[in-house]
C-alpha atoms as a PDB file:
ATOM      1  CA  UNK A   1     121.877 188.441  51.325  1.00  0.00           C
ATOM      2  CA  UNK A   2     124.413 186.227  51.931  1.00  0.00           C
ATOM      3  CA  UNK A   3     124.626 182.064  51.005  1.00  0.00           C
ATOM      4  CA  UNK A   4     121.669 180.210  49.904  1.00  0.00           C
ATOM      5  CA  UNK A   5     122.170 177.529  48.060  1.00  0.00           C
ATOM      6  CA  UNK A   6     119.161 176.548  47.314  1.00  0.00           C
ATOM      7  CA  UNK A   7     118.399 180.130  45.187  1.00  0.00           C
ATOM      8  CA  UNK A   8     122.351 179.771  44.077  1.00  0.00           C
ATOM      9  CA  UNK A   9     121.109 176.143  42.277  1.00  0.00           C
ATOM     10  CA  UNK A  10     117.796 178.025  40.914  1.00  0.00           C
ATOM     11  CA  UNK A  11     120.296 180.608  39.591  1.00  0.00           C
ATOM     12  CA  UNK A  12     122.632 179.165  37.958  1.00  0.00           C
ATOM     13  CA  UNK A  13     120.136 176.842  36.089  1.00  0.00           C
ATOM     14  CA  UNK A  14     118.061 179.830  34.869  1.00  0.00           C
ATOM     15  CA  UNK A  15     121.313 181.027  33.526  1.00  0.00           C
ATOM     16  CA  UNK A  16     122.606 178.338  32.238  1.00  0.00           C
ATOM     17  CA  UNK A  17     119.259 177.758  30.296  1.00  0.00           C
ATOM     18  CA  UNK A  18     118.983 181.378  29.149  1.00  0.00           C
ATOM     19  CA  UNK A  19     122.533 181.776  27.545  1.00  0.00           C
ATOM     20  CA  UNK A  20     122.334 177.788  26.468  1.00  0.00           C
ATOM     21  CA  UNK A  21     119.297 176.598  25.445  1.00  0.00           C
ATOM     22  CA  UNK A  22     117.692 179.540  24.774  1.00  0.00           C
ATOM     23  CA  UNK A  23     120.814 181.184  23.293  1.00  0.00           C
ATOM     24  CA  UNK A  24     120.878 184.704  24.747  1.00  0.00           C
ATOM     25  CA  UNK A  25     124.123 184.884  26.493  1.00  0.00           C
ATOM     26  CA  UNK A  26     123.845 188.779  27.023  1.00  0.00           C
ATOM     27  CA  UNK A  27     120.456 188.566  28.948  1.00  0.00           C
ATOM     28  CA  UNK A  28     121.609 186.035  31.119  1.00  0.00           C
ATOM     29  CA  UNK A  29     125.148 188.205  31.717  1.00  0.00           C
ATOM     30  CA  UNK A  30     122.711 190.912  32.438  1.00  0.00           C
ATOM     31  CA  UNK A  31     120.407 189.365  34.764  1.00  0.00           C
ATOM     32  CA  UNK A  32     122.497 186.648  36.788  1.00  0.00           C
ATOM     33  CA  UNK A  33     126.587 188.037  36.490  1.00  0.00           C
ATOM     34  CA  UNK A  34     128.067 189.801  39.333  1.00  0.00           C
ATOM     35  CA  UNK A  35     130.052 192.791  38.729  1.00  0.00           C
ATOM     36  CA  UNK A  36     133.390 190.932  37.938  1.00  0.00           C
ATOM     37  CA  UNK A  37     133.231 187.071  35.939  1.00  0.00           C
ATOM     38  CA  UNK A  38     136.074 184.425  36.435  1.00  0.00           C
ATOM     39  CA  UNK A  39     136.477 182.192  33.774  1.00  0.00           C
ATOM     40  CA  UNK A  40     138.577 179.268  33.815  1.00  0.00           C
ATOM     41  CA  UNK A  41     137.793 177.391  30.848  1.00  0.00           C
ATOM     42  CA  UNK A  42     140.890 177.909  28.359  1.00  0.00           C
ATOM     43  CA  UNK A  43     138.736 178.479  25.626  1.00  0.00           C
ATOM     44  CA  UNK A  44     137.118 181.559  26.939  1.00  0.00           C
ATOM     45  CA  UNK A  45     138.332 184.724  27.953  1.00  0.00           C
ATOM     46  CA  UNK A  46     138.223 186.542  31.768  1.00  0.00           C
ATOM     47  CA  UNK A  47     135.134 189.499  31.631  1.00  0.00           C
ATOM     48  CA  UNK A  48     131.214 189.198  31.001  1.00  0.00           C
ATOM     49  CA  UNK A  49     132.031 190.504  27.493  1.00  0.00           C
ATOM     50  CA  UNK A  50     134.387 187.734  26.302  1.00  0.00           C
ATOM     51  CA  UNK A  51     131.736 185.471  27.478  1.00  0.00           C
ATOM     52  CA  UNK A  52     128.855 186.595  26.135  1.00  0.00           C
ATOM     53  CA  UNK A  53     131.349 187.260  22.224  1.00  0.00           C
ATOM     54  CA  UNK A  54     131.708 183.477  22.981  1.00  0.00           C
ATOM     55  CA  UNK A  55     128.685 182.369  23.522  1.00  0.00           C
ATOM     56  CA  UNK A  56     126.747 184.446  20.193  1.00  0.00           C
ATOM     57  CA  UNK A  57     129.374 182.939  18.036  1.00  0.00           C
ATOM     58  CA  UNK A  58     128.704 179.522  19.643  1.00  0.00           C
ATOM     59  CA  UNK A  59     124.893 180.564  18.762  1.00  0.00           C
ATOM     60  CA  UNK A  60     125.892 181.397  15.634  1.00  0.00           C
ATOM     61  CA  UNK A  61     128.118 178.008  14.737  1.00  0.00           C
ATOM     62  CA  UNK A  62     125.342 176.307  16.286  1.00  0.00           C
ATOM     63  CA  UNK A  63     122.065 177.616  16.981  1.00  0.00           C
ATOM     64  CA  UNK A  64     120.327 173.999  17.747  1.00  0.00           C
ATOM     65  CA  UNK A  65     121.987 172.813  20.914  1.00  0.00           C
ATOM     66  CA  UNK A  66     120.369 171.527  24.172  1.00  0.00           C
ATOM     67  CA  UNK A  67     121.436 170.858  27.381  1.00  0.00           C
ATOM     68  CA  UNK A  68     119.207 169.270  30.460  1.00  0.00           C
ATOM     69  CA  UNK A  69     120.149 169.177  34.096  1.00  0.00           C
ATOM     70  CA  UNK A  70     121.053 166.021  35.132  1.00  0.00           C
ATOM     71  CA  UNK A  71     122.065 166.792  38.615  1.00  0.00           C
ATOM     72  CA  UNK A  72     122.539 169.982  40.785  1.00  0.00           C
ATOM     73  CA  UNK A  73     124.487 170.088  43.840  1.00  0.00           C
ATOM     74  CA  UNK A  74     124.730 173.286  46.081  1.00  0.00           C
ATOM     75  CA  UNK A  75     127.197 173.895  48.907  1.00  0.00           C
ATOM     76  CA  UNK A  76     127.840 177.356  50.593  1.00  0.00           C
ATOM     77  CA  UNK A  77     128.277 179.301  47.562  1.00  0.00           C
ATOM     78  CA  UNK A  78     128.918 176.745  44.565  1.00  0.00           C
ATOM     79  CA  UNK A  79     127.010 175.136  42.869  1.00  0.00           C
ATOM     80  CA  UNK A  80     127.699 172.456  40.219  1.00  0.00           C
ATOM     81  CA  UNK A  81     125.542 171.685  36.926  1.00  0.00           C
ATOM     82  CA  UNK A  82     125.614 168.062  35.704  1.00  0.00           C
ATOM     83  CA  UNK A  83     124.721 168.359  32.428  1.00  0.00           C
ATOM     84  CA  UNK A  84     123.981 166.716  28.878  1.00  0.00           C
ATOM     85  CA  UNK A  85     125.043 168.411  26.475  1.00  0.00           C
ATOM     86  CA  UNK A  86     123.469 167.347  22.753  1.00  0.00           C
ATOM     87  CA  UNK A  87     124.850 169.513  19.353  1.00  0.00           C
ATOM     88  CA  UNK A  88     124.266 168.966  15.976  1.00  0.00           C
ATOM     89  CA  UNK A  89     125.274 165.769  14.514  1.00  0.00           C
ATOM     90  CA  UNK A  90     124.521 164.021  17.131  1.00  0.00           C
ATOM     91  CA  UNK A  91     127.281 165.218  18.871  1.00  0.00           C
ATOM     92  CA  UNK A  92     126.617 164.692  22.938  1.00  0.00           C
ATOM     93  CA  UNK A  93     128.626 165.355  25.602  1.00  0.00           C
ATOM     94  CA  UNK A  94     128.332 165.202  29.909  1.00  0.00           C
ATOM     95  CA  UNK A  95     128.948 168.086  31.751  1.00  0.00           C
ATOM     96  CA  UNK A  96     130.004 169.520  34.738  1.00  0.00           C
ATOM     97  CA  UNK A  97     129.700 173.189  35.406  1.00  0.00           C
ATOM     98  CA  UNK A  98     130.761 174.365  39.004  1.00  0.00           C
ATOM     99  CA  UNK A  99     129.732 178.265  39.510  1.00  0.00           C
ATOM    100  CA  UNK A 100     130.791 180.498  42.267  1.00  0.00           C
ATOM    101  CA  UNK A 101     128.238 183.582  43.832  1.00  0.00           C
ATOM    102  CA  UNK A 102     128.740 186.590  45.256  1.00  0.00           C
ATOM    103  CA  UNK A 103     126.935 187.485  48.317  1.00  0.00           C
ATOM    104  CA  UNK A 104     124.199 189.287  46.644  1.00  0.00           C
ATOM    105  CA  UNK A 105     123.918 186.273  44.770  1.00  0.00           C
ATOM    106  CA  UNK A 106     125.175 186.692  41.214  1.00  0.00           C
ATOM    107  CA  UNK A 107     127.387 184.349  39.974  1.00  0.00           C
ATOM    108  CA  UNK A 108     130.883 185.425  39.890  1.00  0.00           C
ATOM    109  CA  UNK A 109     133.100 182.500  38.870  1.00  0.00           C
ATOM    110  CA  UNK A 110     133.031 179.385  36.413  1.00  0.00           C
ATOM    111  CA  UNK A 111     135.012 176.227  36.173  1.00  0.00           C
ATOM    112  CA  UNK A 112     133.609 173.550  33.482  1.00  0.00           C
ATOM    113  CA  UNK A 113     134.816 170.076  32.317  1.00  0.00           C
ATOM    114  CA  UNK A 114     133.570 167.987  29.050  1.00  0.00           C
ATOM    115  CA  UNK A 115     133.450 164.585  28.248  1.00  0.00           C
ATOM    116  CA  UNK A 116     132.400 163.337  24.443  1.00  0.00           C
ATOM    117  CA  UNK A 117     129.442 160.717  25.481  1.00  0.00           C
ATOM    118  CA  UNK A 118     131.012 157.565  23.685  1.00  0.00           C
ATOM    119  CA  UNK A 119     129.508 154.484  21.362  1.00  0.00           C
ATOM    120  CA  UNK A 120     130.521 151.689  23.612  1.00  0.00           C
ATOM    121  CA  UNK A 121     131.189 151.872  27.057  1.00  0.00           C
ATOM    122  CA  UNK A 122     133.767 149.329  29.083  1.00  0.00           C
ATOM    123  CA  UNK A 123     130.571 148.934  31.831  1.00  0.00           C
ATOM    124  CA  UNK A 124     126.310 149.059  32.057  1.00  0.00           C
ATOM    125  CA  UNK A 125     126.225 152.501  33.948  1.00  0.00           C
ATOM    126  CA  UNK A 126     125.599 155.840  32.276  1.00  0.00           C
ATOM    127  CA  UNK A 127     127.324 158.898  32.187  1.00  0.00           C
ATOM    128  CA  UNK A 128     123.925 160.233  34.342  1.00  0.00           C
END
């Protein structure tokens, strides 16, 4: 199959939304994880299965949470996920989610970094 970023960015949105929004971590394991899964977020594990133990409790802690795709940016074979993130009590934060694919196009590899979407701000601009 090789690279195609444009189905890589379709990809990793799906999943993202499946195991996010719609809080089913194992069916989006299932249907978009390659046979191995990188993680480099400290708070997670290496394996599908750590994942997808993180992600029910995360359901479980906090079963209303959104996120909505701010920006999606495909090279090669990443592709990053600008994100907001919104949790209960009003707790937001801005994303970025880069994921790596295999060449039969499952996603193989995660990096993520989170920033708590403040009061004030120092200038006009967003955070999207």
């Amino acid at each position: 199959m090789g690279s195609n970023p444009t189905k890589n960015m379709e990809t990793a949105q799906a999943f993202y939304d499946l195991m996010f929004n719609q809080s089913k971590p194992r069916e989006a394991v299932e249907r978009y994880v390659g046979d191995e899964y990188i993680q480099h977020n400290p708070e997670v594990a290496d394996g599908k299965e750590a994942f997808i133990e993180y992600f029910e409790r995360m359901t479980a802690e906090y079963p209303v949470k959104t996120t909505h795709f701010k920006r999606t940016v495909a090279e090669g074979n990443l592709v990053v996920l600008h994100c907001h993130q919104v949790w209960p009590d009003n707790l937001e934060y801005a994303g970025m989610d880069i994921f790596r694919f295999d060449e039969n196009g499952k996603i193989v590899e995660h990096w993520d970094v989170l920033q708590v979407i403040p009061e004030e701000s120092k200038n006009d601009n967003s955070m999207f």
